[in-house]
C-alpha atoms as a PDB file:
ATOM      1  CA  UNK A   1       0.000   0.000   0.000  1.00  0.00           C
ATOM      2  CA  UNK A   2       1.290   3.763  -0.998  1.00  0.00           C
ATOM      3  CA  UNK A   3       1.885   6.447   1.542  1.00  0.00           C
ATOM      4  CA  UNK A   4      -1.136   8.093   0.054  1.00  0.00           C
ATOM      5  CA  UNK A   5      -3.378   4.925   0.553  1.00  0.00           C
ATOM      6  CA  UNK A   6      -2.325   4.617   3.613  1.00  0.00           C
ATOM      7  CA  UNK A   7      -2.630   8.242   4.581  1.00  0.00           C
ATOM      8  CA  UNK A   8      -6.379   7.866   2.665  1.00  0.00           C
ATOM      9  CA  UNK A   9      -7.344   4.250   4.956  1.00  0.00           C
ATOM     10  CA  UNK A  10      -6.271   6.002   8.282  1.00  0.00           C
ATOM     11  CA  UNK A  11      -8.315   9.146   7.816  1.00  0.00           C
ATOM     12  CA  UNK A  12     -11.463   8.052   6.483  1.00  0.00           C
ATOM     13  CA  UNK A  13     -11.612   5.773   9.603  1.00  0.00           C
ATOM     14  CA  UNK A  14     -10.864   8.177  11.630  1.00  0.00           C
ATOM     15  CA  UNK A  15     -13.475  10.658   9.806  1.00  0.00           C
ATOM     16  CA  UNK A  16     -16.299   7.519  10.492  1.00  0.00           C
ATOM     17  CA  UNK A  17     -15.176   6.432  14.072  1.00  0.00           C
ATOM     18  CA  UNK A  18     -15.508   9.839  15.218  1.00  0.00           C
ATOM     19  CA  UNK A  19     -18.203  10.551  13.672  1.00  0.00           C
ATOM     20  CA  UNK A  20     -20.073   7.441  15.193  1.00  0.00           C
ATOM     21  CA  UNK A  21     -18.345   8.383  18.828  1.00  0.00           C
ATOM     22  CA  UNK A  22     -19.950  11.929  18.468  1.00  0.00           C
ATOM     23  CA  UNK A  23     -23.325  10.483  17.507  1.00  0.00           C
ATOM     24  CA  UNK A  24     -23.551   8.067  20.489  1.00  0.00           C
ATOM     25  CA  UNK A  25     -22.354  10.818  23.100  1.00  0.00           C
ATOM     26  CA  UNK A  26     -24.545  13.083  21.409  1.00  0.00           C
ATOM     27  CA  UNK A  27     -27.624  10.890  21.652  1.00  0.00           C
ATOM     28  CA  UNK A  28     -26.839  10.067  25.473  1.00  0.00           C
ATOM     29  CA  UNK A  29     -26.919  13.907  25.983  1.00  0.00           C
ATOM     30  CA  UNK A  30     -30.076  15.057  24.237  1.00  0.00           C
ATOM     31  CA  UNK A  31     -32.252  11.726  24.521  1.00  0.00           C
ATOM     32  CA  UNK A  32     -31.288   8.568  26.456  1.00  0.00           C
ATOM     33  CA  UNK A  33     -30.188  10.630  30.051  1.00  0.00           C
ATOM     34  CA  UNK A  34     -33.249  13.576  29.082  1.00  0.00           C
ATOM     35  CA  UNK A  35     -35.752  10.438  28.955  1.00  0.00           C
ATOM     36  CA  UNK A  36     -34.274   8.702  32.099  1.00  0.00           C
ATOM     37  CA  UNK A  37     -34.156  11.334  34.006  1.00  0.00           C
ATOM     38  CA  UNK A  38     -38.324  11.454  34.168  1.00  0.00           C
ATOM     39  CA  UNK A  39     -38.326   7.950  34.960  1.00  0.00           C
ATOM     40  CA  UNK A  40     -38.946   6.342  38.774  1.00  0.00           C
ATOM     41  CA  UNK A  41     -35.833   4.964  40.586  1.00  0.00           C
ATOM     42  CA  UNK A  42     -36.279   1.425  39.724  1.00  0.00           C
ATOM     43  CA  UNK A  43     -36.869   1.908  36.038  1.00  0.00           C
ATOM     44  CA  UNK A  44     -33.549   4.140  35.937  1.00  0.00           C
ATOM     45  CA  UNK A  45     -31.416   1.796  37.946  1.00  0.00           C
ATOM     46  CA  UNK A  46     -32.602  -1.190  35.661  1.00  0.00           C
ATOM     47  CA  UNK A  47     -32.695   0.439  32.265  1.00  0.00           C
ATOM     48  CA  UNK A  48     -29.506   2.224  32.849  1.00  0.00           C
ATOM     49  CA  UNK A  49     -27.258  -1.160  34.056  1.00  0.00           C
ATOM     50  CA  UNK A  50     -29.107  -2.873  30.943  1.00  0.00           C
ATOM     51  CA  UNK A  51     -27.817  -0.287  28.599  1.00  0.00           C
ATOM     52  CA  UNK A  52     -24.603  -0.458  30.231  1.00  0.00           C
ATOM     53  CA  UNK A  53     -24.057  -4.192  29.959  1.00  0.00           C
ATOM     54  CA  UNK A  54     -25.123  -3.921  25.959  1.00  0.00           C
ATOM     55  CA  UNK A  55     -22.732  -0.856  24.995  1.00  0.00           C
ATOM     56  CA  UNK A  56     -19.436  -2.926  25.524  1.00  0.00           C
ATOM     57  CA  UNK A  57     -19.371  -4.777  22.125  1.00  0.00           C
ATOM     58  CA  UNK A  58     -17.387  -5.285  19.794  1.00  0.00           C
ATOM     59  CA  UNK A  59     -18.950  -2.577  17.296  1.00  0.00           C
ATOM     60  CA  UNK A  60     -18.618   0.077  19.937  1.00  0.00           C
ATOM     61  CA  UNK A  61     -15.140  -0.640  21.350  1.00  0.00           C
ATOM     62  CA  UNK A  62     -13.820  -0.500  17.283  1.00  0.00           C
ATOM     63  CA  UNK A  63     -15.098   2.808  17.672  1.00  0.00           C
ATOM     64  CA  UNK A  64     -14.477   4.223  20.715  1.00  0.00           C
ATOM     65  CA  UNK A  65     -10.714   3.179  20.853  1.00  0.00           C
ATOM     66  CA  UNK A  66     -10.914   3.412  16.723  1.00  0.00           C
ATOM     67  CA  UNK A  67     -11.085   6.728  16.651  1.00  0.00           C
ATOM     68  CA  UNK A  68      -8.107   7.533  18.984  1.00  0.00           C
ATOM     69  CA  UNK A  69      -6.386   5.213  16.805  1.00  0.00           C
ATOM     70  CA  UNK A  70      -7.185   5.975  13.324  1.00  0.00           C
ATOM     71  CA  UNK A  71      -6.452   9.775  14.166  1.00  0.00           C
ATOM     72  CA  UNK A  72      -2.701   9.576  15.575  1.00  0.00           C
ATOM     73  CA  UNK A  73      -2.153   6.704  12.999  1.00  0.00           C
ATOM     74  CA  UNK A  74      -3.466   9.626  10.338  1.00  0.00           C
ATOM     75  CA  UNK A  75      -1.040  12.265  12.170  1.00  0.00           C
ATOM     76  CA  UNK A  76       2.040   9.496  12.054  1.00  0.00           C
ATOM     77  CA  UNK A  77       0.830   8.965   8.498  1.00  0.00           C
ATOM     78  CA  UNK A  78       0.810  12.409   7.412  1.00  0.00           C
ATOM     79  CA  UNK A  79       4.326  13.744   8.637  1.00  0.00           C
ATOM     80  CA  UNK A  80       5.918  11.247   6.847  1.00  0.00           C
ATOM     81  CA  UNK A  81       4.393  12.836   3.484  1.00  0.00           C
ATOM     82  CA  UNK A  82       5.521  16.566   1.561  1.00  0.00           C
ATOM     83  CA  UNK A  83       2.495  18.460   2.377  1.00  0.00           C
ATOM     84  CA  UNK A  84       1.939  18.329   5.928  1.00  0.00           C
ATOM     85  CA  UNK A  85      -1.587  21.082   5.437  1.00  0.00           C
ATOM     86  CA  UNK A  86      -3.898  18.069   7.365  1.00  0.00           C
ATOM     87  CA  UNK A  87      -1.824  17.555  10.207  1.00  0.00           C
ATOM     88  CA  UNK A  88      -2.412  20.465  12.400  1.00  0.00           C
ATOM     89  CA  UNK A  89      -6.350  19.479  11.989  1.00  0.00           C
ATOM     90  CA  UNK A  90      -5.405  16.164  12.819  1.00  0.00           C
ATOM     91  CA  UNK A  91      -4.001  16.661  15.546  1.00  0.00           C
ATOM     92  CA  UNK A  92      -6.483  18.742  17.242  1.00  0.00           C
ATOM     93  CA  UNK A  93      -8.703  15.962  16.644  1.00  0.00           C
ATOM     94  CA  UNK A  94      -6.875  13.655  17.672  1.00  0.00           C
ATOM     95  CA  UNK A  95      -6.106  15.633  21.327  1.00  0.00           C
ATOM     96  CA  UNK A  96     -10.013  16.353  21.593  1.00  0.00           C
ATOM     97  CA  UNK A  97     -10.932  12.616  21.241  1.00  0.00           C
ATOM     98  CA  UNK A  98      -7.789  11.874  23.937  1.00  0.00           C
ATOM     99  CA  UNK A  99      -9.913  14.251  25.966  1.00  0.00           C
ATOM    100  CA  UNK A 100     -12.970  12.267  25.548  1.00  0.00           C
ATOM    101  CA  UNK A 101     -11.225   9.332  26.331  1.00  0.00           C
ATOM    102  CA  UNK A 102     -10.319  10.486  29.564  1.00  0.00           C
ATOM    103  CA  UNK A 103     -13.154  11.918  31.079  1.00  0.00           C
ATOM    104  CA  UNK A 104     -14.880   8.243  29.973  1.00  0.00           C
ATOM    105  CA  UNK A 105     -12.296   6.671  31.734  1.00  0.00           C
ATOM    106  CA  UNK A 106     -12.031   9.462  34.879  1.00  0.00           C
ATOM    107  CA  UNK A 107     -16.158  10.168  35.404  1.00  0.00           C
ATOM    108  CA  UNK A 108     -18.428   7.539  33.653  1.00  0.00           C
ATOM    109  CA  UNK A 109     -16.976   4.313  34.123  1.00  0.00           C
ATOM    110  CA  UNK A 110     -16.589   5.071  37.658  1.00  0.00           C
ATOM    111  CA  UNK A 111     -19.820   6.017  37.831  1.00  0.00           C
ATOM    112  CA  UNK A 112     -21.168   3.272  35.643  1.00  0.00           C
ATOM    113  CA  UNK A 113     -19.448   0.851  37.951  1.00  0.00           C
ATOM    114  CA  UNK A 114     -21.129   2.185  40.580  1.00  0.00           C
ATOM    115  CA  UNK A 115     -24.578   1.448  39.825  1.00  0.00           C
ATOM    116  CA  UNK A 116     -24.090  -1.824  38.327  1.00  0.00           C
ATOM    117  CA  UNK A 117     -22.228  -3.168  41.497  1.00  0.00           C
ATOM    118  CA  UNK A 118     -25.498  -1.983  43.202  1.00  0.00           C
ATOM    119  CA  UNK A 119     -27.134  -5.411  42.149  1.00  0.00           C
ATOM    120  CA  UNK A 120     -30.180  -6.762  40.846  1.00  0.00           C
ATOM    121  CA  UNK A 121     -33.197  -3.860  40.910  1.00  0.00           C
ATOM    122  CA  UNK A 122     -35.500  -6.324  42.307  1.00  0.00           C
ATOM    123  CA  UNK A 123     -33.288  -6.977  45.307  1.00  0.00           C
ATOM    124  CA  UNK A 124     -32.018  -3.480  46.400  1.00  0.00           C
ATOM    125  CA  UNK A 125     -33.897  -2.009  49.434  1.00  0.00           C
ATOM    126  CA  UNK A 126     -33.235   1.482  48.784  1.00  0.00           C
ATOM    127  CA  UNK A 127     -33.111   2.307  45.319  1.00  0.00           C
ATOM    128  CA  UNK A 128     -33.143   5.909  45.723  1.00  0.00           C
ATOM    129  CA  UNK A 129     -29.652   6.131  47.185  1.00  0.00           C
ATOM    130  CA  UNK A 130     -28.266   4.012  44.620  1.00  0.00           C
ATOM    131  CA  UNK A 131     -29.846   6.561  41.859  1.00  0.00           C
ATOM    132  CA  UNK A 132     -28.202   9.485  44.105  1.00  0.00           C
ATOM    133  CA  UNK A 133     -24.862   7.872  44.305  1.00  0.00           C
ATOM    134  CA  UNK A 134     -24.852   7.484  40.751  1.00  0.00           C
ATOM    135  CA  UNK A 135     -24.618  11.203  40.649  1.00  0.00           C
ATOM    136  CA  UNK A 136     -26.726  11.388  37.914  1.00  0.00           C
ATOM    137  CA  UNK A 137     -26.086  15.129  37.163  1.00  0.00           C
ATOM    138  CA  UNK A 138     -22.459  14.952  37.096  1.00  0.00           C
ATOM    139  CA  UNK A 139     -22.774  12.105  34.282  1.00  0.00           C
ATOM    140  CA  UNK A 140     -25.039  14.078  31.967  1.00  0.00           C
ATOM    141  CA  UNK A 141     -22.687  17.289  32.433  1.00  0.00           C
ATOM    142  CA  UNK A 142     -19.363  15.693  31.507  1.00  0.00           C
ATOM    143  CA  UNK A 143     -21.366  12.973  28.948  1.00  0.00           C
ATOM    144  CA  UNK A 144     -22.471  16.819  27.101  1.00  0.00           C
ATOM    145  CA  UNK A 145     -18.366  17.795  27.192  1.00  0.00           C
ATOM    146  CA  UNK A 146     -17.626  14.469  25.575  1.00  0.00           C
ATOM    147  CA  UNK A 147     -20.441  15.059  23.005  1.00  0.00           C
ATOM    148  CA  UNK A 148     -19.311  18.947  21.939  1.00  0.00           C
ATOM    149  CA  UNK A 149     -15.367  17.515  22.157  1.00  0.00           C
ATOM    150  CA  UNK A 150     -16.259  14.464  19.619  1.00  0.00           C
ATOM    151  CA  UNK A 151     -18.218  16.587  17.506  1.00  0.00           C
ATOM    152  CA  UNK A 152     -15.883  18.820  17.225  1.00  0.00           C
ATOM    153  CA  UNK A 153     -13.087  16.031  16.361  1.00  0.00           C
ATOM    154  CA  UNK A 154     -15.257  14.341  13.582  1.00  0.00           C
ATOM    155  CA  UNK A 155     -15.185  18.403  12.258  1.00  0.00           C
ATOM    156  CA  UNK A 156     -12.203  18.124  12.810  1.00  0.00           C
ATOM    157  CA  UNK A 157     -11.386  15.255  10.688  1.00  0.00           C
ATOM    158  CA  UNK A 158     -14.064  15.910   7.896  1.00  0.00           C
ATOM    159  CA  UNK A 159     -12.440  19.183   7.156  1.00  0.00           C
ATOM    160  CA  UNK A 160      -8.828  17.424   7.142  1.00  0.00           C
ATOM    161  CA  UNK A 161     -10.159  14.734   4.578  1.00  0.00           C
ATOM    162  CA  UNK A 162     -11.162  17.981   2.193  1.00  0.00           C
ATOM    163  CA  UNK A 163      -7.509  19.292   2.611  1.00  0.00           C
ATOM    164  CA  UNK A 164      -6.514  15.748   1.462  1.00  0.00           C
ATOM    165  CA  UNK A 165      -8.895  15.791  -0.903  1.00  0.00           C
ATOM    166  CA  UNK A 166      -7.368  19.228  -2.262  1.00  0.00           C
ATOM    167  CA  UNK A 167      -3.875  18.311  -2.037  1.00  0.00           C
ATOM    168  CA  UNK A 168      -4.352  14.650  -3.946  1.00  0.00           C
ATOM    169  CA  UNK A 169      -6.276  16.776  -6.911  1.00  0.00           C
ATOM    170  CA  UNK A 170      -3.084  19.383  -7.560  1.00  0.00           C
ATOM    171  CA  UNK A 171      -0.792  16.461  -7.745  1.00  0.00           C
ATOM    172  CA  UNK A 172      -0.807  16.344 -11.073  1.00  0.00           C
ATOM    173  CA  UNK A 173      -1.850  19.799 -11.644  1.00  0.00           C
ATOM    174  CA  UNK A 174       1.184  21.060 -13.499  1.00  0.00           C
ATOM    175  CA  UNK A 175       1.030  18.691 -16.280  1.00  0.00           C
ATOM    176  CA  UNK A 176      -2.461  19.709 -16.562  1.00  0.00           C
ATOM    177  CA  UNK A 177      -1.915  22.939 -18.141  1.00  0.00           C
ATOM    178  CA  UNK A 178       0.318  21.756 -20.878  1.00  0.00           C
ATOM    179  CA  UNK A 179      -1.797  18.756 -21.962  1.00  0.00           C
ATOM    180  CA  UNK A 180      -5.019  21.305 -21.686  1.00  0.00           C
ATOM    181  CA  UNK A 181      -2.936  24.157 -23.920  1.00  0.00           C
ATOM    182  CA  UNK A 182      -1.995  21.301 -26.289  1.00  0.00           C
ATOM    183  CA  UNK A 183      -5.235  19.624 -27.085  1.00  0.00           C
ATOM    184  CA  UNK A 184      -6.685  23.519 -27.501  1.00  0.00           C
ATOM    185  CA  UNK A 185      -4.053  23.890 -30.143  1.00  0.00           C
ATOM    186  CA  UNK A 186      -4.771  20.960 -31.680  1.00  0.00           C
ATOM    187  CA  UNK A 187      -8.567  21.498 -31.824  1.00  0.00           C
ATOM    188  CA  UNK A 188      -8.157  24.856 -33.132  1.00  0.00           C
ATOM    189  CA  UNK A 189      -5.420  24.477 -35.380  1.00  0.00           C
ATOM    190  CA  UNK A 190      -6.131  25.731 -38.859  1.00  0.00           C
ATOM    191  CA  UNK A 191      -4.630  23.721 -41.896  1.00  0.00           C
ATOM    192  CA  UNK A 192      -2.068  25.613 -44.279  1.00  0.00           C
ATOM    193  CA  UNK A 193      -2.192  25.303 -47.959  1.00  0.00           C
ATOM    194  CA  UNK A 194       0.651  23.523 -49.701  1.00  0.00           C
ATOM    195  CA  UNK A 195       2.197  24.772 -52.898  1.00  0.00           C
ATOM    196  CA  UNK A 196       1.853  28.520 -53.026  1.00  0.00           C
END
């Protein structure tokens, strides 16, 4: 695989992991945690350790880790090239999705650990202070940072795969002009007379 493939592969899965990442946070933030947060103590505890338990799989843990990943692979990628006009975008990306990855792994897992090690709904005497423990607040607040910081990595990344895009379509761009001037020529060219 070329430099330029590989520079392509990296980015584009970068561009989609993100963009996944920012879609799940996002939907946490202005649905799932909006719609639980109406609910009684019992249906939150329950519904939130069942949604819990289902998020780690395989399809989500390609993206989550993917998309730190794919975006320093793309930066590693990219310096090794001539035109290094992506990499600053990159890498901005690629430090706002760190940043997501640590407040998942500082606040929510914590938290999420918390209220699954609370046990079976059915079976917990006072769900109320398992629900407060949770700190259910705290979770939506830093869930919203992680959704503005992996939106604005996926922007990020978009924006870097239309410098790429840019910079693969002038590669060739100064034989362009001759080939373009010659087949004008051509075209036009009016036939002289022999013999006068």
């Amino acid at each position: 695989m070329s430099l330029k493939a590989a520079q392509m592969s990296s980015l584009l899965a970068a561009v989609i992991t993100a963009g996944l990442m920012a879609g799940v946070f996002g939907l946490y933030a202005h649905t799932i945690m909006r719609g639980l947060k109406k609910t009684d103590d019992r249906t939150f505890v329950a519904a939130f350790q069942a949604m819990d338990r289902a998020i780690i799989n395989p399809l989500f843990m390609l993206a989550f880790f993917g998309a730190l990943l794919f975006s320093w692979l793309a930066v590693v990628l990219y310096l090794r090239g001539d035109d290094h006009s992506v990499v600053p975008w990159v890498v901005v990306a690629a430090a706002l999705y760190l940043l997501v990855v640590i407040i998942t792994v500082a606040v929510h897992l914590p938290l999420n650990d918390s209220i699954k090690a609370a046990g079976n709904p059915d079976q917990i005497a006072d769900l109320t202070a398992v629900r407060a423990k949770f700190h259910e607040t705290r979770w939506m607040a830093w869930n919203i940072v992680r959704a503005v910081a992996s939106t604005a990595a996926f922007a990020c990344l978009a924006w870097a795969l239309v410098l790429h895009g840019r910079m693969t379509g002038t590669d060739n761009s100064s034989a362009r002009p001759a080939a373009i001037a010659d087949a004008t020529a051509s075209s036009f060219s009016v036939p002289t007379s022999q013999g006068r």
